[in-house]
Protein backbone atom coordinates (compact mmCIF):
# COMPACT_ATOMS: atom_id res chain seq x y z
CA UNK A 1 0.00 0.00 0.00
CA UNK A 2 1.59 3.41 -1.02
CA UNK A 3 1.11 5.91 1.22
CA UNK A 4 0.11 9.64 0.14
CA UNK A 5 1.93 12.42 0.98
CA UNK A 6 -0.21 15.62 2.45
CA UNK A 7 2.29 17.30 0.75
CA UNK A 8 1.32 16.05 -3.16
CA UNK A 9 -1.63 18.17 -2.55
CA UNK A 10 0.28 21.57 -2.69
CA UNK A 11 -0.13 23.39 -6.02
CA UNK A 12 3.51 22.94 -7.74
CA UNK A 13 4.10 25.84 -9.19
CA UNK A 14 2.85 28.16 -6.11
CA UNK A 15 5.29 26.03 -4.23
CA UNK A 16 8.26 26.54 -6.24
CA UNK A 17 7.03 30.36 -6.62
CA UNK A 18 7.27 30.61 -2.96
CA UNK A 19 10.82 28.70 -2.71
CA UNK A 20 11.80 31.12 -5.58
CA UNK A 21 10.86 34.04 -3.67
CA UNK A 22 12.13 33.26 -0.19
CA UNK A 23 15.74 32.04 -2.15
CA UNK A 24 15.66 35.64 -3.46
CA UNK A 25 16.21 37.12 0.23
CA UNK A 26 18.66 34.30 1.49
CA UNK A 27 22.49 34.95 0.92
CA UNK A 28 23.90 31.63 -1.03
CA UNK A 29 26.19 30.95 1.93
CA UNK A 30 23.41 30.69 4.72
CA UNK A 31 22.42 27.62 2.37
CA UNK A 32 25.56 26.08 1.62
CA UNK A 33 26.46 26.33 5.33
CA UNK A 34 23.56 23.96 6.25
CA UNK A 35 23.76 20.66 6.81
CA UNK A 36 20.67 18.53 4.94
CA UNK A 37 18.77 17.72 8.07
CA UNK A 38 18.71 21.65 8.81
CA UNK A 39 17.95 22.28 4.92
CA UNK A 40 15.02 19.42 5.00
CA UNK A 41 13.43 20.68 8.20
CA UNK A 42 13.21 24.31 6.69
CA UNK A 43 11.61 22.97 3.32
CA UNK A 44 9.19 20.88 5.31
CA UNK A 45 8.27 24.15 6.94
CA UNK A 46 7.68 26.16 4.77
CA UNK A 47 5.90 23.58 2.90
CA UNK A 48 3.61 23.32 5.47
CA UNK A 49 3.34 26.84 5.99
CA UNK A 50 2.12 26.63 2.49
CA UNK A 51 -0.42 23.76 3.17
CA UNK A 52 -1.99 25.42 6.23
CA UNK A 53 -2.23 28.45 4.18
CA UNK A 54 -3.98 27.04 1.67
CA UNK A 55 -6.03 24.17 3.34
CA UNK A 56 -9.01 27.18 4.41
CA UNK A 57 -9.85 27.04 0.25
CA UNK A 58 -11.48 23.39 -0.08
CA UNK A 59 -13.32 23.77 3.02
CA UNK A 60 -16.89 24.53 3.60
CA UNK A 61 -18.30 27.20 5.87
CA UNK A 62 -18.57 24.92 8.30
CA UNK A 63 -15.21 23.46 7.99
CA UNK A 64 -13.70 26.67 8.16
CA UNK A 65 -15.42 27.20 11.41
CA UNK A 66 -14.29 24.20 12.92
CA UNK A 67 -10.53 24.67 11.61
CA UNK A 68 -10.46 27.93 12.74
CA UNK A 69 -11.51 26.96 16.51
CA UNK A 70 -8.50 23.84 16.59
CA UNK A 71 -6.11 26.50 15.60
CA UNK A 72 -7.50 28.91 17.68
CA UNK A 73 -7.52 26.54 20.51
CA UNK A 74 -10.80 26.24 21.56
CA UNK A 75 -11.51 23.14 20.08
CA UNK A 76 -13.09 20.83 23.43
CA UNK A 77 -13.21 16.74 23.41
């Protein structure tokens, strides 16, 4: 059984628009100087930035609602 990504969901090219635009304001050296765990866990978060941005769109009203009181923190078992 293959297992799906939440990330496949992201739209592409906003992603790589976003990498392209946060790459503009990073020197080349910060980058080089980090190791690949450090690199990975600042893709995956800005990926996810990206997801939680963009999760709000296929949601109904209700949804929303409901999202917005988790985050929020008022969310009660």
């Amino acid at each position: 059984m293959e297992s799906k990504s939440i990330y496949q969901e992201l739209d592409r090219d906003a992603l790589v628009q976003t990498f392209s635009k946060l790459l503009d304001r990073v020197s080349p050296q910060i980058l080089l100087s980090l190791n690949d765990e450090r690199l990975k866990k600042r893709v995956r978060r800005v990926m996810a930035t990206e997801l939680l941005w963009t999760t709000p769109n296929d949601l109904t009203p209700e949804e929303i609602e409901m999202f917005n009181t988790v985050v929020e923190g008022r969310w009660e078992k």
